[in-house]
PDB file of N, CA and C in Angstrom:
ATOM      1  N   UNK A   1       0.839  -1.177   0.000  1.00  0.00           N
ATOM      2  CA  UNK A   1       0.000   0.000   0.000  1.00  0.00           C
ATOM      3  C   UNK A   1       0.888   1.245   0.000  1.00  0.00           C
ATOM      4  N   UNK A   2       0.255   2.055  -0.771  1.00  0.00           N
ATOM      5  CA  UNK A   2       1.168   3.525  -1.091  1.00  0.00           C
ATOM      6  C   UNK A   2       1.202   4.446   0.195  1.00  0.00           C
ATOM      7  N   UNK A   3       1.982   4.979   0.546  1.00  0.00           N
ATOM      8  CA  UNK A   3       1.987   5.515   1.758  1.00  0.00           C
ATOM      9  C   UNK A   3       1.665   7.177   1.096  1.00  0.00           C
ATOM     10  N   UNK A   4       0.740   8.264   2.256  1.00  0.00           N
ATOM     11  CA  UNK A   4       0.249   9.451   0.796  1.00  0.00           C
ATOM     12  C   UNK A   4       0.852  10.330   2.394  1.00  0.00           C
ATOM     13  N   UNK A   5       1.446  11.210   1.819  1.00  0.00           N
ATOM     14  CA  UNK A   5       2.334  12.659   2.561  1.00  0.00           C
ATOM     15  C   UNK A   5       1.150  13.241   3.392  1.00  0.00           C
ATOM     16  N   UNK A   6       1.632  13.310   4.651  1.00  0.00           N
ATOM     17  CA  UNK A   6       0.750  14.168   5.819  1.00  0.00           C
ATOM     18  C   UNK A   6       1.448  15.822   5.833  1.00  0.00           C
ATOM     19  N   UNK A   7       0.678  16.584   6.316  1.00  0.00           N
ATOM     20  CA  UNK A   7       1.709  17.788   6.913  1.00  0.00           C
ATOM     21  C   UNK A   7      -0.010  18.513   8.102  1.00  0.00           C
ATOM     22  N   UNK A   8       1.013  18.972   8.856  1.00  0.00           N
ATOM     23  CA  UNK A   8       0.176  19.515   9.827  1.00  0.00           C
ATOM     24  C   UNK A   8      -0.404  21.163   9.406  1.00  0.00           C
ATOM     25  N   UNK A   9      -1.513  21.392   9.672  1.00  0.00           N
ATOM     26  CA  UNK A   9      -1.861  22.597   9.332  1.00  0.00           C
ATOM     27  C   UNK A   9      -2.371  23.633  10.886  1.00  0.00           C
ATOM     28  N   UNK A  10      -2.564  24.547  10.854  1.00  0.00           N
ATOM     29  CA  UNK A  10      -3.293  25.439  11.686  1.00  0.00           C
ATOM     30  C   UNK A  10      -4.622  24.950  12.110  1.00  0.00           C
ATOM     31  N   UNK A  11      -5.110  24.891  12.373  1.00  0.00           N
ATOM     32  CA  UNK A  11      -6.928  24.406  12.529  1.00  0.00           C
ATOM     33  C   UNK A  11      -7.898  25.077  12.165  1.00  0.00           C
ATOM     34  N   UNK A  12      -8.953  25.435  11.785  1.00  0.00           N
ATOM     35  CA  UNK A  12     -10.012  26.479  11.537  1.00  0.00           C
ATOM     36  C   UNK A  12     -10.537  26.491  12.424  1.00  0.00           C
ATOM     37  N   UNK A  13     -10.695  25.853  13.637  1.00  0.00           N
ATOM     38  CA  UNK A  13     -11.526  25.603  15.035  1.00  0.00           C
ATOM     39  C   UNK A  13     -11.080  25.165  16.191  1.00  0.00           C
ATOM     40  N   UNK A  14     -10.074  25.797  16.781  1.00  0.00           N
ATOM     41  CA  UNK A  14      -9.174  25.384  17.689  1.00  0.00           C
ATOM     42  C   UNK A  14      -9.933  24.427  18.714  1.00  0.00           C
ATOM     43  N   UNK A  15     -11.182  25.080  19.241  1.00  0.00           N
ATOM     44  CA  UNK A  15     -12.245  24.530  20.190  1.00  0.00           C
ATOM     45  C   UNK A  15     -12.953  22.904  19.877  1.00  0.00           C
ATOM     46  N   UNK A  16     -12.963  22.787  18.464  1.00  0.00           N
ATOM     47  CA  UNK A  16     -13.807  21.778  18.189  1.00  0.00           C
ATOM     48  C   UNK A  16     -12.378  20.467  17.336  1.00  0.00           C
ATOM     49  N   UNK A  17     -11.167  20.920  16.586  1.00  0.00           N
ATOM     50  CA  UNK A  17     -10.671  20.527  16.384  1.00  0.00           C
ATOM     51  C   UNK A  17      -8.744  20.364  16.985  1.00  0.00           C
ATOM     52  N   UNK A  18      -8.511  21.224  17.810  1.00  0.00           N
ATOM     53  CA  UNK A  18      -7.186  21.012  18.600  1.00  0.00           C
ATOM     54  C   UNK A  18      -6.183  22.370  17.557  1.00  0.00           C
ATOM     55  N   UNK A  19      -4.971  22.331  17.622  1.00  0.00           N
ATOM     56  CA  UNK A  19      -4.155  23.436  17.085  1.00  0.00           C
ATOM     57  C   UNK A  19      -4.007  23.111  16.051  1.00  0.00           C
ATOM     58  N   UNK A  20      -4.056  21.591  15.698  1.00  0.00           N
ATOM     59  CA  UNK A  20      -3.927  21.497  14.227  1.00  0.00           C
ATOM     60  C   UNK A  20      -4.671  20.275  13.568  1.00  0.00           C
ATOM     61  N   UNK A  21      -4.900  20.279  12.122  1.00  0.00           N
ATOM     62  CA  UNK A  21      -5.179  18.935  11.866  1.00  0.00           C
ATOM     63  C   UNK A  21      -4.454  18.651  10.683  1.00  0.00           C
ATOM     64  N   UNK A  22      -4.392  17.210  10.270  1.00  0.00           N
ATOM     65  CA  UNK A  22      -3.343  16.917   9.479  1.00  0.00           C
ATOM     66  C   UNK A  22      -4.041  16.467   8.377  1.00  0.00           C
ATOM     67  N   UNK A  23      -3.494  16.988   7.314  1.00  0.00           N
ATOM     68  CA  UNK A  23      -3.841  17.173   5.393  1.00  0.00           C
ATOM     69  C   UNK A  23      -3.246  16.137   4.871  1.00  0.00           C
ATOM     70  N   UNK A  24      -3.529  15.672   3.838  1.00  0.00           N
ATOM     71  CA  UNK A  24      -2.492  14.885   2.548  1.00  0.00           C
ATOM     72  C   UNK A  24      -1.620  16.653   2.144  1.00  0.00           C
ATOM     73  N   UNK A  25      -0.432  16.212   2.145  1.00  0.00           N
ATOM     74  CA  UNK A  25       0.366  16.702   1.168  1.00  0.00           C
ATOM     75  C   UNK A  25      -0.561  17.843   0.106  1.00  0.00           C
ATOM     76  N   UNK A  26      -0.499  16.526  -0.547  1.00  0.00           N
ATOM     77  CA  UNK A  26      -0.989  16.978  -1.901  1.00  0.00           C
ATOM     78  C   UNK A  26      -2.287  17.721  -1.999  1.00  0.00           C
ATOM     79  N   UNK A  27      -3.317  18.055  -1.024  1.00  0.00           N
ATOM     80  CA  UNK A  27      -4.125  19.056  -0.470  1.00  0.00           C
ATOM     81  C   UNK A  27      -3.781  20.446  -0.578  1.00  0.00           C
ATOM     82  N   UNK A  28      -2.547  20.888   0.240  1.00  0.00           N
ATOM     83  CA  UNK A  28      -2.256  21.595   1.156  1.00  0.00           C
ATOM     84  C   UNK A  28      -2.476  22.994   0.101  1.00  0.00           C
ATOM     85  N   UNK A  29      -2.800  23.958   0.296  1.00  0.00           N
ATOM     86  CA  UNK A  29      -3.349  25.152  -0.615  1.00  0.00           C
ATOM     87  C   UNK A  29      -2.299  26.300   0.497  1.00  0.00           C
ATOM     88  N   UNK A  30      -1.556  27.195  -0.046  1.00  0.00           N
ATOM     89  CA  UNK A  30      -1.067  28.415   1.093  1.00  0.00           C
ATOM     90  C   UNK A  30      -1.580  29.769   0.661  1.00  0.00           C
ATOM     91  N   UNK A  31      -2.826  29.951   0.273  1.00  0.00           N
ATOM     92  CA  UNK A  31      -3.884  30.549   0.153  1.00  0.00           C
ATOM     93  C   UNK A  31      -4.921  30.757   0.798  1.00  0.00           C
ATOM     94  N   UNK A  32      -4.741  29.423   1.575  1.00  0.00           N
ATOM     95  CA  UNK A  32      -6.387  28.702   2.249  1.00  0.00           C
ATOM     96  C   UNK A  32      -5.119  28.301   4.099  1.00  0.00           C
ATOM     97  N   UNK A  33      -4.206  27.599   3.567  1.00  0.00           N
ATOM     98  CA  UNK A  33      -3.955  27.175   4.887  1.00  0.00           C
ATOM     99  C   UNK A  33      -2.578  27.738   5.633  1.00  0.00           C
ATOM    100  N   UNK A  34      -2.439  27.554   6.631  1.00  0.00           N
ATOM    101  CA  UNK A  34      -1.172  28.024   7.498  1.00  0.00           C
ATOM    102  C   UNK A  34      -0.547  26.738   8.443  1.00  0.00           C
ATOM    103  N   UNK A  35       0.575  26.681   7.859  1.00  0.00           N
ATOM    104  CA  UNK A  35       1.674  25.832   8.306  1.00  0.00           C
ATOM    105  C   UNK A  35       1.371  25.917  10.066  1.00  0.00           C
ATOM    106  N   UNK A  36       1.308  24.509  10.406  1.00  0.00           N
ATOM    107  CA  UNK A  36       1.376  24.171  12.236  1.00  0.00           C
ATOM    108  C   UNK A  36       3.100  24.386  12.382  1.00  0.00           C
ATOM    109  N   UNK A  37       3.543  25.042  13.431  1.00  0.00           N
ATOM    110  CA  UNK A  37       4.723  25.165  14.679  1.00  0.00           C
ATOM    111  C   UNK A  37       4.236  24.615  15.504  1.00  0.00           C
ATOM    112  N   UNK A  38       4.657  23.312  16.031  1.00  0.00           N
ATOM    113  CA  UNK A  38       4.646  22.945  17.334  1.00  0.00           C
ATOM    114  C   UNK A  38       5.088  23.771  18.528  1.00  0.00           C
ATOM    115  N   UNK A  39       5.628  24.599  18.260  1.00  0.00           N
ATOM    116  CA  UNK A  39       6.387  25.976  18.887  1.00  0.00           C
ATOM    117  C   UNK A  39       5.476  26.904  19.410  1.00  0.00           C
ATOM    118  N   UNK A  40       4.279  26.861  18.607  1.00  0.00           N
ATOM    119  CA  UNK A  40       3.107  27.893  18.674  1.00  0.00           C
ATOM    120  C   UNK A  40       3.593  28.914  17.257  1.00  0.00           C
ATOM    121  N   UNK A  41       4.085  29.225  16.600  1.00  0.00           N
ATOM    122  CA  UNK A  41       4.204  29.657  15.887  1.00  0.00           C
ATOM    123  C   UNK A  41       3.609  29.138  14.285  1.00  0.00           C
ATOM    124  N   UNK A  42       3.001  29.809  13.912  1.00  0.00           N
ATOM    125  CA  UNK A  42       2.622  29.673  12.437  1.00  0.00           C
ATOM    126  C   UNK A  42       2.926  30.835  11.168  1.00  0.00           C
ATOM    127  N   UNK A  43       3.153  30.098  10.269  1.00  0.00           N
ATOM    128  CA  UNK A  43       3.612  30.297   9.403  1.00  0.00           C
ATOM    129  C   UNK A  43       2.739  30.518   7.516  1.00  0.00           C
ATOM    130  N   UNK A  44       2.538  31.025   6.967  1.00  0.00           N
ATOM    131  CA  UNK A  44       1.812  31.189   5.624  1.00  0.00           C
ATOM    132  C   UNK A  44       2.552  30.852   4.821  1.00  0.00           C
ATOM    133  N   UNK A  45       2.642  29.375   3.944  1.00  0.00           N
ATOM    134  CA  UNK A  45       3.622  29.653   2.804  1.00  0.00           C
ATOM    135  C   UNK A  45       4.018  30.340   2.424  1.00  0.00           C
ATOM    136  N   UNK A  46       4.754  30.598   1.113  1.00  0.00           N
ATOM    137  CA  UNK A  46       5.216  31.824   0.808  1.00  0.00           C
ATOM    138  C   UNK A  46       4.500  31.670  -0.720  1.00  0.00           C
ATOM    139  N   UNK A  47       4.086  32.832  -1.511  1.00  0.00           N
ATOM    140  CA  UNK A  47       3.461  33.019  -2.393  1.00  0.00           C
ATOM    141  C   UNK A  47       4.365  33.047  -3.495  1.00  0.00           C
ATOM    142  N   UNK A  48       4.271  32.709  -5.036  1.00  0.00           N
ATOM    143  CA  UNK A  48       5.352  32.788  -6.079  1.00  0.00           C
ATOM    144  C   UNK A  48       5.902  34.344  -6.338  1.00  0.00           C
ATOM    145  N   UNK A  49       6.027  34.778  -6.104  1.00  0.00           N
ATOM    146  CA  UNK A  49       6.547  36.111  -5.857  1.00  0.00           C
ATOM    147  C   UNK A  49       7.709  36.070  -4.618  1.00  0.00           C
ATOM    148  N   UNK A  50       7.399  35.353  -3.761  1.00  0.00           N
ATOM    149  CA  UNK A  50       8.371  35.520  -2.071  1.00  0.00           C
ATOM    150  C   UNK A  50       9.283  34.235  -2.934  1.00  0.00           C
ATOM    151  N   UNK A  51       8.544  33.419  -3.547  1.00  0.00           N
ATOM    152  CA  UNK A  51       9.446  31.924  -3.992  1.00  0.00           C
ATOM    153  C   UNK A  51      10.728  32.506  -4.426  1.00  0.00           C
ATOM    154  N   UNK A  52      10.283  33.267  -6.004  1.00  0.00           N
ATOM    155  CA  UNK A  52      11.261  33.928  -6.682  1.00  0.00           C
ATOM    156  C   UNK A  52      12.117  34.961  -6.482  1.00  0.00           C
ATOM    157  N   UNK A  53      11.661  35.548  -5.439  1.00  0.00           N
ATOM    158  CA  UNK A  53      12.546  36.476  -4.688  1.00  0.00           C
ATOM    159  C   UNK A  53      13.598  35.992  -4.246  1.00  0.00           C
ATOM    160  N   UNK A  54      13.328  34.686  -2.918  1.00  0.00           N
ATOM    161  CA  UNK A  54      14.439  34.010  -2.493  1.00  0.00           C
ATOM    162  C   UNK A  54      15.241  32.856  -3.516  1.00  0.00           C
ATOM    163  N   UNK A  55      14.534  32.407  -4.654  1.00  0.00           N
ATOM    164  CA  UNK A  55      15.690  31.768  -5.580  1.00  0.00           C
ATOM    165  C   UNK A  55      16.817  33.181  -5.868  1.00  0.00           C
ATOM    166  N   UNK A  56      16.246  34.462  -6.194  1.00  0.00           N
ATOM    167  CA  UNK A  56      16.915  35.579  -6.770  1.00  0.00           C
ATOM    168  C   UNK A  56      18.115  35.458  -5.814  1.00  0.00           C
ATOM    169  N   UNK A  57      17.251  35.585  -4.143  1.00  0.00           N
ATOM    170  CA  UNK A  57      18.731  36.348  -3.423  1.00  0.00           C
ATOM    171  C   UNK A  57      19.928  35.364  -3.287  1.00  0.00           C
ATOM    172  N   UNK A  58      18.946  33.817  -3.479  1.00  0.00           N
ATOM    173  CA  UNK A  58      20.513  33.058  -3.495  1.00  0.00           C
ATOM    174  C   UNK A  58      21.180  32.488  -5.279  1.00  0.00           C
ATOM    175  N   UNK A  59      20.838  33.410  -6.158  1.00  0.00           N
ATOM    176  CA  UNK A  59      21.432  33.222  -7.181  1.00  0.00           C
ATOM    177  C   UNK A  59      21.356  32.666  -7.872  1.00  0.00           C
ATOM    178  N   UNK A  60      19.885  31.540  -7.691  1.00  0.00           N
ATOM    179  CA  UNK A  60      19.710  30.504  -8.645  1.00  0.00           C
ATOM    180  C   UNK A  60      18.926  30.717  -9.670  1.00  0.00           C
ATOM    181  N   UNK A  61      18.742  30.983 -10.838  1.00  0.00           N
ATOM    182  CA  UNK A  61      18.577  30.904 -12.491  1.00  0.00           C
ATOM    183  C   UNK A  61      17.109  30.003 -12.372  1.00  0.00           C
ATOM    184  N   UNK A  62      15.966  30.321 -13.053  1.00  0.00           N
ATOM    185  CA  UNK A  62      14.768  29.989 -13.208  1.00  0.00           C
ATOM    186  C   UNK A  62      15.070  29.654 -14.321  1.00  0.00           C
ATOM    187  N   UNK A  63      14.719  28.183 -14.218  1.00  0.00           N
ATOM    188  CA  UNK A  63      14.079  27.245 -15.994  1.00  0.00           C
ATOM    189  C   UNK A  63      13.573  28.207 -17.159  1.00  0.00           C
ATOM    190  N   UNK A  64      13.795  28.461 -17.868  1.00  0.00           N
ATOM    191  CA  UNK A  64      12.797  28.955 -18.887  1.00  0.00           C
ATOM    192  C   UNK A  64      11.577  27.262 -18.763  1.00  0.00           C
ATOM    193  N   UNK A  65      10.142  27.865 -18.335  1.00  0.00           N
ATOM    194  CA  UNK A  65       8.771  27.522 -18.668  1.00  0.00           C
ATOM    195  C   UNK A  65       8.420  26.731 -17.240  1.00  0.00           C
ATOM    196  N   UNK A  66       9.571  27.031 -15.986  1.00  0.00           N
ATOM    197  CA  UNK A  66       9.286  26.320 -14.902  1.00  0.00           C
ATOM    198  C   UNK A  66       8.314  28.020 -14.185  1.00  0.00           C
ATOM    199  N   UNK A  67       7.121  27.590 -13.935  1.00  0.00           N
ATOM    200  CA  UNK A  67       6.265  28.707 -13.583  1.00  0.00           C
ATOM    201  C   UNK A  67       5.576  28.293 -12.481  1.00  0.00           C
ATOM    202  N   UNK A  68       4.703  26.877 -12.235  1.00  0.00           N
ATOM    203  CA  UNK A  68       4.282  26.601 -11.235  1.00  0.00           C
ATOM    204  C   UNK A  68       4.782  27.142  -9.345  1.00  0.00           C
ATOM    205  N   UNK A  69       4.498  26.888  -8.921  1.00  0.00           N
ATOM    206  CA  UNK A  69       4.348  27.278  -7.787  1.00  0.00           C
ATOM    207  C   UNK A  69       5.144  26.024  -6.997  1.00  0.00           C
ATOM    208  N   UNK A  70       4.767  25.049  -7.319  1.00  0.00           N
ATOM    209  CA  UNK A  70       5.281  23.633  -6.703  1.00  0.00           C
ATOM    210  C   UNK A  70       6.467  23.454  -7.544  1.00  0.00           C
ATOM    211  N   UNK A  71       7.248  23.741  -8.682  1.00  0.00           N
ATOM    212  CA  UNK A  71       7.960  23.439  -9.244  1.00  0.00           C
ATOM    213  C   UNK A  71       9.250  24.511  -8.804  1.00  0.00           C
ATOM    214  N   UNK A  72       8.785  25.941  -8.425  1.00  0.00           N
ATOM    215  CA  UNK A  72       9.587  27.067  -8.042  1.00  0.00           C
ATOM    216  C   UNK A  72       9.775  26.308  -6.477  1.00  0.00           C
ATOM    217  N   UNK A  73       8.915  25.801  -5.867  1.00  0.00           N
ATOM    218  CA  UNK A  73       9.354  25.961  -4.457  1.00  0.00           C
ATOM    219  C   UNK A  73      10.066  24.828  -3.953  1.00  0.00           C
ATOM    220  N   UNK A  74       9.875  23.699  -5.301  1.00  0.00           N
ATOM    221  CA  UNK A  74      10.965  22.395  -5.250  1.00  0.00           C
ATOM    222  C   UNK A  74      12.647  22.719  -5.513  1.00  0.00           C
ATOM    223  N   UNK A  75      12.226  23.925  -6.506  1.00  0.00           N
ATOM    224  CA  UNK A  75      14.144  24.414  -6.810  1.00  0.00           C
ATOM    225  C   UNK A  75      14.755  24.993  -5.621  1.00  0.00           C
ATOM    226  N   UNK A  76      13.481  25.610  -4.390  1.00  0.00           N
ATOM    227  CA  UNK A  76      13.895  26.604  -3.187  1.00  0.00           C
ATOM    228  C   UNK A  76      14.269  25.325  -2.298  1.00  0.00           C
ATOM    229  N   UNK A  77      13.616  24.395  -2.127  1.00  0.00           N
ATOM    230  CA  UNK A  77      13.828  23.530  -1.510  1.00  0.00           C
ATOM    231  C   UNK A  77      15.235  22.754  -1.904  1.00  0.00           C
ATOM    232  N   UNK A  78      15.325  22.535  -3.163  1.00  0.00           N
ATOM    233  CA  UNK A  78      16.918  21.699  -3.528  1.00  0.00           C
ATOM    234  C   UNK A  78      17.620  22.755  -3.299  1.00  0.00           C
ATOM    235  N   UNK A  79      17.698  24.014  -3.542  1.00  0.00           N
ATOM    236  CA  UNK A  79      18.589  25.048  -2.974  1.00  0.00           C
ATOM    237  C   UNK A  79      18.960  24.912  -1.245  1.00  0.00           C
ATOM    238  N   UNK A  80      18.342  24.986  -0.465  1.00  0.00           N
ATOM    239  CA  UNK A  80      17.851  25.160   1.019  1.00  0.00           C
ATOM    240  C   UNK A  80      19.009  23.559   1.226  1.00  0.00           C
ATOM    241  N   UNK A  81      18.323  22.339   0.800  1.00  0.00           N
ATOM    242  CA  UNK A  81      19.184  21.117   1.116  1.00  0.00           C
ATOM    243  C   UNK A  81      20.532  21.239   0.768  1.00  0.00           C
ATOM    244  N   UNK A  82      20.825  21.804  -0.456  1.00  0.00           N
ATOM    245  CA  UNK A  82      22.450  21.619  -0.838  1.00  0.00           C
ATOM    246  C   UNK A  82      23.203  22.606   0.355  1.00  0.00           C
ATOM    247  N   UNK A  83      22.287  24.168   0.640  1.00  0.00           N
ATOM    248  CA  UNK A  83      22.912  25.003   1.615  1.00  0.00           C
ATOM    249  C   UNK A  83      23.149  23.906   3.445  1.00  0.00           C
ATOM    250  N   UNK A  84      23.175  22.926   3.443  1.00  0.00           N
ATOM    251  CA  UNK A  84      22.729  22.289   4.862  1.00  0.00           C
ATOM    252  C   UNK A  84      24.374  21.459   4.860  1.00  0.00           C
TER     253      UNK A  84
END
């Protein structure tokens, strides 16, 4: 059986549902939802505009026809891992 990506979100109902509840992955909208901190802190994705900003400040070169949103924030992400 395929195992399908969780991530924790903010809650819409702290009272009826706890601080957070947990999405498929492949759900997750940062329009609609806000990243859970176990910390107490939450977080708003970042929008393709904030994506491309931070590929800019660390120097990395956009695909010609890579436009998506999930495809920009996979290059921020392989950026982010190689910086570790």
């Amino acid at each position: 059986m395929e195992q399908v990506e969780t991530m924790k979100v903010k809650s819409s109902d702290s009272a009826t549902q706890g601080d957070f509840v947990l999405i498929n992955k492949s759900d997750f909208n940062a329009e609609v939802h806000e990243l859970f901190d176990p910390n107490g802190v939450t977080k708003k994705a970042m929008n393709v505009e904030e994506i491309k900003a931070a590929l800019a400040a660390k120097n990395i070169v956009i695909p010609d026809g890579v436009t998506k949103k999930a495809d920009l924030q996979a290059l921020l992400d392989a950026a982010n891992q190689e910086n570790k």
